[in-house]
Protein backbone atom coordinates (compact mmCIF):
# COMPACT_ATOMS: atom_id res chain seq x y z
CA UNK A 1 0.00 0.00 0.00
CA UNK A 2 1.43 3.31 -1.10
CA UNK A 3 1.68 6.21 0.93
CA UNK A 4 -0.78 8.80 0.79
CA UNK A 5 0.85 12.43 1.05
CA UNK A 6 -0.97 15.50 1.45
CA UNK A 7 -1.56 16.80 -2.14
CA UNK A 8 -4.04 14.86 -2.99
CA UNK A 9 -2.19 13.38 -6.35
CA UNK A 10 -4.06 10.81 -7.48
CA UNK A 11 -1.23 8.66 -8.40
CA UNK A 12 0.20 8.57 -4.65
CA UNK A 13 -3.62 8.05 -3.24
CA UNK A 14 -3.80 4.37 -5.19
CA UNK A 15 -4.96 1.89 -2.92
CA UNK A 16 -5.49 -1.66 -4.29
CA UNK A 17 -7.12 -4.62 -3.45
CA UNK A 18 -7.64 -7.89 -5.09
CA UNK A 19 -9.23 -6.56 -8.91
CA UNK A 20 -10.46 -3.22 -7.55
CA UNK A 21 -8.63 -0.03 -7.97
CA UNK A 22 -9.19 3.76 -6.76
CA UNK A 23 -7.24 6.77 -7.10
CA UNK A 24 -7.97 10.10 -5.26
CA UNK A 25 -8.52 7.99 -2.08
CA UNK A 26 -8.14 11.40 -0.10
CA UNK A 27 -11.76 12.16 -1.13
CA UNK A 28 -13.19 8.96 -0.22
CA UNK A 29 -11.47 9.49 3.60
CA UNK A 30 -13.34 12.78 3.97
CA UNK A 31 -16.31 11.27 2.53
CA UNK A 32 -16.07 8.48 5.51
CA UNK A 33 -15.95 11.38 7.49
CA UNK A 34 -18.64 13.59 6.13
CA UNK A 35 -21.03 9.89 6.88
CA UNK A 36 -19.77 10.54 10.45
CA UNK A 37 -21.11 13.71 10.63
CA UNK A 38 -24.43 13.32 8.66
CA UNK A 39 -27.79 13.08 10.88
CA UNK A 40 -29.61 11.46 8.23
CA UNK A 41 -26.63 8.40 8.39
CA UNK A 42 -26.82 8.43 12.21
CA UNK A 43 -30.50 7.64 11.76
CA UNK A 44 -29.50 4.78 9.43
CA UNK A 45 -27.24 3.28 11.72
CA UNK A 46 -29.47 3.38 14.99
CA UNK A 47 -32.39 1.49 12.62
CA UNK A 48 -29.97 -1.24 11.33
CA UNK A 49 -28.56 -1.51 15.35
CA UNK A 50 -30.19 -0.20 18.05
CA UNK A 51 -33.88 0.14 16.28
CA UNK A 52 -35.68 3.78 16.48
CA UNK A 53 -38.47 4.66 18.45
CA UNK A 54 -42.56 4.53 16.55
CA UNK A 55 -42.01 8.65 16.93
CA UNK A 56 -38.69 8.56 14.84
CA UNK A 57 -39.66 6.05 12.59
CA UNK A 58 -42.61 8.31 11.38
CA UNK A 59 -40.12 11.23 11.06
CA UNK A 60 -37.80 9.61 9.17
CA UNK A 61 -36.89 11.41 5.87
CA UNK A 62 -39.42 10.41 2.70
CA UNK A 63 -36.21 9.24 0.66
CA UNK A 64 -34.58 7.42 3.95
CA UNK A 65 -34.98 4.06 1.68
CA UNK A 66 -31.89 5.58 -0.29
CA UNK A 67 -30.15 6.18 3.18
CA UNK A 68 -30.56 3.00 4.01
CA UNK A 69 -28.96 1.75 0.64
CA UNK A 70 -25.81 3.70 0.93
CA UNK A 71 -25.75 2.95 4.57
CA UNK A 72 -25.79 -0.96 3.47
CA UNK A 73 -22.86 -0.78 1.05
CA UNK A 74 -20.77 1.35 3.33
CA UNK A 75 -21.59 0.02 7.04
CA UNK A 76 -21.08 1.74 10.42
CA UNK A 77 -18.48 4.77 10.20
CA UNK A 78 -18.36 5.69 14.04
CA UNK A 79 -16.29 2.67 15.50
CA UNK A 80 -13.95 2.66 12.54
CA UNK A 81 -10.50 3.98 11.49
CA UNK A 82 -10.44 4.29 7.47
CA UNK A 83 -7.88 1.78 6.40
CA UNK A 84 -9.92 -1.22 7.41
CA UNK A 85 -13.18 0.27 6.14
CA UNK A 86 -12.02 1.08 3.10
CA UNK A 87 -10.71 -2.36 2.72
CA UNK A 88 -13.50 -4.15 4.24
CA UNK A 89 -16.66 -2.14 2.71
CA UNK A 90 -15.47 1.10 0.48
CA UNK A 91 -13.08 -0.50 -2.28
CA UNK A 92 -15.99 -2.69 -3.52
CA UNK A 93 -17.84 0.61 -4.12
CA UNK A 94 -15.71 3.09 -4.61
CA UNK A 95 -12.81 1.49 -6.75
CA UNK A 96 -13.24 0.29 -10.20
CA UNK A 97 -13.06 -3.87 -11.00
CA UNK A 98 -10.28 -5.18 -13.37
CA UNK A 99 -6.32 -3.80 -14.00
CA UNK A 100 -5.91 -0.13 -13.78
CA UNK A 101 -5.87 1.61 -17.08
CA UNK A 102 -2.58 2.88 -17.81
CA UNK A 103 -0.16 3.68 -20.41
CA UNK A 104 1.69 0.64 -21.74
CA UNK A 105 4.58 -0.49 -24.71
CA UNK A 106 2.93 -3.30 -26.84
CA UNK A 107 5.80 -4.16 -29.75
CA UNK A 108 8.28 -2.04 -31.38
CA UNK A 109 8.30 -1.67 -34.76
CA UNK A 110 11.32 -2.85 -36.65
CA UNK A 111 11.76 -3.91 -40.36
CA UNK A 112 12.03 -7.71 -39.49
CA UNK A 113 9.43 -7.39 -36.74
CA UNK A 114 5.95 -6.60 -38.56
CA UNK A 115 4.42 -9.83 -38.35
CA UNK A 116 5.07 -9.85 -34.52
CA UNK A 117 3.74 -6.40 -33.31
CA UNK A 118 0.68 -7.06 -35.21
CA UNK A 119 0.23 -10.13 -32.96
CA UNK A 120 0.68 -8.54 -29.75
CA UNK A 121 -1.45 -5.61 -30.50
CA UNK A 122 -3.99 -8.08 -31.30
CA UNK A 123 -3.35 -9.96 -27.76
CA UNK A 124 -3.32 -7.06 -26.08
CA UNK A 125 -6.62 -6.12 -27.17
CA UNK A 126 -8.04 -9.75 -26.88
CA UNK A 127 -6.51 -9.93 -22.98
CA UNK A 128 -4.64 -6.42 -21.80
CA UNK A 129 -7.42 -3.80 -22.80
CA UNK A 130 -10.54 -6.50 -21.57
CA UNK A 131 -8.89 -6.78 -18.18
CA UNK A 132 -8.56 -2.92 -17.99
CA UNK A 133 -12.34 -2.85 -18.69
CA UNK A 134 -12.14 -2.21 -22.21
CA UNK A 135 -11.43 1.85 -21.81
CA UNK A 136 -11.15 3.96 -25.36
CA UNK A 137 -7.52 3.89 -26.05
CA UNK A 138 -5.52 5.73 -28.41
CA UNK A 139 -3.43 3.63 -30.59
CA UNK A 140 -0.52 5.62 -32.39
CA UNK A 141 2.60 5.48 -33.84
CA UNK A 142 5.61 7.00 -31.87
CA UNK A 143 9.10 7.13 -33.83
CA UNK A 144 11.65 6.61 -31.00
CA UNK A 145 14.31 9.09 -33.00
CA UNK A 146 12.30 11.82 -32.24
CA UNK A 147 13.09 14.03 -28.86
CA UNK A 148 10.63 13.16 -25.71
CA UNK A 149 9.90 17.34 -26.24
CA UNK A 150 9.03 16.93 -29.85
CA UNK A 151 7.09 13.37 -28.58
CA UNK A 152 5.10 15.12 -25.47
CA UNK A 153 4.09 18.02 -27.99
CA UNK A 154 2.60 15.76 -31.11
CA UNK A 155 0.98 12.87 -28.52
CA UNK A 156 -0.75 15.74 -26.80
CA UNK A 157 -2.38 17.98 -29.83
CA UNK A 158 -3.42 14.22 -30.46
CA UNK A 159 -5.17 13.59 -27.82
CA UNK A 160 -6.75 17.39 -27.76
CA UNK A 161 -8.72 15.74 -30.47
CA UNK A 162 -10.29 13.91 -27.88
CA UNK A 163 -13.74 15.57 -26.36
CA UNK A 164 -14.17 14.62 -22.66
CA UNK A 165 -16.93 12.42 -23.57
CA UNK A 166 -14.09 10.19 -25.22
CA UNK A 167 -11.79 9.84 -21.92
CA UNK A 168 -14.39 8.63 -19.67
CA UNK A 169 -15.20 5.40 -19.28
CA UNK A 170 -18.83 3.96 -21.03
CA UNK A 171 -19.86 2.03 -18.06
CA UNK A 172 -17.93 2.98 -15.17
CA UNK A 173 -17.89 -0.18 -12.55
CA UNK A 174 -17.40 2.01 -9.52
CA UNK A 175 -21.20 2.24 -7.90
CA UNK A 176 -20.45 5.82 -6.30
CA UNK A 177 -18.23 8.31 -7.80
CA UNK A 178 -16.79 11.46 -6.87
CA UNK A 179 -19.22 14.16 -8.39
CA UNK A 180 -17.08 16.72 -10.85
CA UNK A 181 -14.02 17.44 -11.96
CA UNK A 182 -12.42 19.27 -9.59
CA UNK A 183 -12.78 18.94 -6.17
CA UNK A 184 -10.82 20.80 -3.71
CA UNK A 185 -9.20 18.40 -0.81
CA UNK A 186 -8.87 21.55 1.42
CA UNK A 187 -12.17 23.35 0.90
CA UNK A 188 -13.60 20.52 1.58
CA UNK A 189 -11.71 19.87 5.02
CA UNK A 190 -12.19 23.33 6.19
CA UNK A 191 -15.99 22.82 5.60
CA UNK A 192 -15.90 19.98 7.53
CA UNK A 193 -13.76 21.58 10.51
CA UNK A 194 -16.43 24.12 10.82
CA UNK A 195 -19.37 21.91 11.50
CA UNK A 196 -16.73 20.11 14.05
CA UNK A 197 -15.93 23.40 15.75
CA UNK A 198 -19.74 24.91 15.84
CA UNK A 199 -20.74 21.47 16.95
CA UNK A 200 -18.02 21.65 19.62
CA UNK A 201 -18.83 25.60 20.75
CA UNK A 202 -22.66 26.34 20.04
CA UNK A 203 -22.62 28.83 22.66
CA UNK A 204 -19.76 31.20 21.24
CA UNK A 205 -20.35 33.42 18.49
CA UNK A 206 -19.95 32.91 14.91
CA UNK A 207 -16.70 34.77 14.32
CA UNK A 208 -14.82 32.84 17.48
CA UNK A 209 -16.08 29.54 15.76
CA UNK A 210 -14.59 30.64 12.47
CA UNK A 211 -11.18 31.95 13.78
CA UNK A 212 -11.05 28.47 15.81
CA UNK A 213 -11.84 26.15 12.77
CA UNK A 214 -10.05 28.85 10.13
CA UNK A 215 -12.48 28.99 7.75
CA UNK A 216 -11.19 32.03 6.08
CA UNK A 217 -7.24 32.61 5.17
CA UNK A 218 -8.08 36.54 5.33
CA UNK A 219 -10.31 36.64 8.32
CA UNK A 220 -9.12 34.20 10.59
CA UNK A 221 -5.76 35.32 10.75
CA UNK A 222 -6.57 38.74 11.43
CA UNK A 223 -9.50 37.81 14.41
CA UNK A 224 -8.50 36.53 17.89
CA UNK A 225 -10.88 33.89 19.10
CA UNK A 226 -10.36 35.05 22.54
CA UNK A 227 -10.37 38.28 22.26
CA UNK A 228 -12.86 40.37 24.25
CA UNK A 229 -15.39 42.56 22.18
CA UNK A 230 -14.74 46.38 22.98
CA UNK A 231 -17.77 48.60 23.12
CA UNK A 232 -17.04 51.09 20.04
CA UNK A 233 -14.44 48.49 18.07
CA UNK A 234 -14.29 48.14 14.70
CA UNK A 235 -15.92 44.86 13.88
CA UNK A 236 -15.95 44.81 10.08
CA UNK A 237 -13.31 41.59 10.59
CA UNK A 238 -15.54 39.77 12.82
CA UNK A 239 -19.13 40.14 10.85
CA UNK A 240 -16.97 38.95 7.62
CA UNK A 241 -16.53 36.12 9.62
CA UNK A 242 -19.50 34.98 10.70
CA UNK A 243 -20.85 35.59 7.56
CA UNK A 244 -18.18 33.15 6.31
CA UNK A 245 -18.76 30.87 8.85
CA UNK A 246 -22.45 30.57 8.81
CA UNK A 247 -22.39 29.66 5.21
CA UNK A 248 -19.65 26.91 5.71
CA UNK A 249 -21.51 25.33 8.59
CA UNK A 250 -24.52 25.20 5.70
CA UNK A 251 -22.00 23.45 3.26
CA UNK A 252 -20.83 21.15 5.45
CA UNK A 253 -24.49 19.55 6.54
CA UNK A 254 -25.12 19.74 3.04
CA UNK A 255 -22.12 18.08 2.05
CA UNK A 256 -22.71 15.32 5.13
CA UNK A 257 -26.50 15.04 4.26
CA UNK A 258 -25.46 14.31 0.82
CA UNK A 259 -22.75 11.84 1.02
CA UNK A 260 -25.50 9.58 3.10
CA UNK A 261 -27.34 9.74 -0.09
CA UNK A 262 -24.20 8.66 -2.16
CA UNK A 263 -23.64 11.87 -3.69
CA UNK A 264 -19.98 13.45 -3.00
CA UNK A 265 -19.07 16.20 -3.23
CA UNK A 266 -22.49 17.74 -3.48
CA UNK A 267 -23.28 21.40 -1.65
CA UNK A 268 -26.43 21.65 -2.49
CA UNK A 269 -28.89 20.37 0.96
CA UNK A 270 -31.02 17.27 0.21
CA UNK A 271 -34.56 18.44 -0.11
CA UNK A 272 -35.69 15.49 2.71
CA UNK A 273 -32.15 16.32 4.81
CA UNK A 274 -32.45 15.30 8.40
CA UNK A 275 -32.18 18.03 11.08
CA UNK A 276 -29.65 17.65 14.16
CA UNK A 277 -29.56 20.09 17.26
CA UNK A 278 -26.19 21.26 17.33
CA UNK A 279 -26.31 19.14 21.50
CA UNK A 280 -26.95 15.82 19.31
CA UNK A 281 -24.40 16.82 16.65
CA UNK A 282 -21.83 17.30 19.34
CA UNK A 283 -22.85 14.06 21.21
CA UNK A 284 -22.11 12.50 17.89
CA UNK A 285 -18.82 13.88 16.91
CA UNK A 286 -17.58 14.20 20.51
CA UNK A 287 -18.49 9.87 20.91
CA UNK A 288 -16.50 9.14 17.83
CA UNK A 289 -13.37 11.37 19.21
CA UNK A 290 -13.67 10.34 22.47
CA UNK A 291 -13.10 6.28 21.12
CA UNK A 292 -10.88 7.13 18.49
CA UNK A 293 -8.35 8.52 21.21
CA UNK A 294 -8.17 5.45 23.11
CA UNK A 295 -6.78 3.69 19.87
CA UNK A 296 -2.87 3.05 19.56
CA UNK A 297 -1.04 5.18 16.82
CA UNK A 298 -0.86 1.69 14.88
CA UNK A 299 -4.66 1.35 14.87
CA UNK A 300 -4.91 4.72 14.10
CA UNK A 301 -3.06 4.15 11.24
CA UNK A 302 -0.18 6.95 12.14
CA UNK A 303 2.66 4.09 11.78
């Protein structure tokens, strides 16, 4: 298993198992921990365990069937550390069946080899490309006397050709997949540090929450958390702030409510999202911190 650095390149985050593959596994650990979060998954996990009361189970969300579902596939996220649950329950989602696509030499050309590369291009294509799931490949012709800059320019206004319908797969095997093209690792954190820091402090104001969790690289570092508010002071720093912060608490729910549906990373808030007093969100988080620091570095996966 490779080791995942914090840059999110999807060739570092590679975890394999067996015939499934993933890349961008980064994503898929703050998804695990957006489930943590999510009310609507907490409700999903009490009816598979403990069982809800008649009350709750009539005020259960009208699409809690698809809760359930995701729930099912992905399993309890509160007594877990990620590197057994995505071995155990997320690869077989998440990551794709077969070899992982990638580029690969299949014959060289030579004068007194033309018979031969047109049998391994055929036995790549009968075993190689079917074991990779059959992706749309690009066959060309490369002329090793050429330079590598003179190789990187003509193989890429080739593949330019290319729309983005072309690259992506026609049946993609994973069953959930990261929503859009370019998701941010960090926004996505600092969303999620918010909701953990309002959770944690729903008696402090706004702006204290957001210079705690850091929601803003402007505001934040200009805004003590401790300070004292001065009758009189300017306070254009601090209303920026809560402003800020209100609106990433908001994305992070939504972002929680929606990975419980299988939809990641999605900001926009479930229309049957399940509501959670900020008391029962910190019981929630605060349970799932309070276990995970009884666990040894080597469960935590630190070593």
């Amino acid at each position: 298993m490779k080791k995942a650095s914090s840059n999110g390149n999807s060739d570092v985050h590679d975890f394999r198992k067996d015939r499934f593959w993933a890349t961008k596994v980064a994503f898929y650990m703050l998804w695990m921990e957006y489930l943590a979060i999510s009310p609507s998954y907490e409700l999903a996990r009490r009816f598979r365990t403990d069982g809800l009361s008649p009350d709750e189970v009539n005020a259960l969300p009208k699409d809690f069937s698809e809760v359930l579902a995701v729930y099912d596939d992905l399993g309890d996220v509160q007594r877990v550390t990620f590197r057994p649950w995505w071995k155990d329950r997320a690869l077989a989602v998440f990551g794709h069946e077969g070899t992982k696509p990638r580029v690969r030499r299949i014959d060289t050309l030579k004068k007194n080899r033309k018979k031969n590369a047109a049998e391994r291009l055929q036995l790549f294509i009968d075993n190689g490309w079917g074991e990779q799931g059959q992706p749309n490949a690009a066959i060309v012709s490369i002329p090793l006397g050429l330079t590598k800059s003179q190789i990187t320019r003509q193989v890429s206004k080739i593949l330019e050709r290319y729309d983005e319908q072309a690259r992506m797969p026609e049946k993609p095997s994973a069953k959930y997949q990261l929503l859009g093209t370019r998701q941010r690792k960090d926004t996505l954190f600092r969303y999620l540090a918010v909701v953990w820091f309002r959770a944690a402090m729903p008696r402090q104001a706004l702006w204290r929450v957001g210079a705690r969790a850091k929601v803003s690289d402007t505001y934040s570092r200009e805004v003590d958390p401790l300070a004292r508010v001065v009758r009189g002071e300017q306070v254009y720093d601090r209303e920026m702030l809560s402003i800020l912060t209100s609106r990433a608490y908001a994305r992070g729910i939504a972002l929680a409510e929606n990975a419980a549906r299988g939809r990641f990373p999605s900001y926009d808030l479930p229309e049957h999202a399940h509501e959670m007093s900020l008391h029962e969100l910190w019981k929630l988080i605060g349970s799932r911190r309070k276990w995970k620091r009884k666990l040894s570095p080597v469960e935590l996966g630190r070593e």
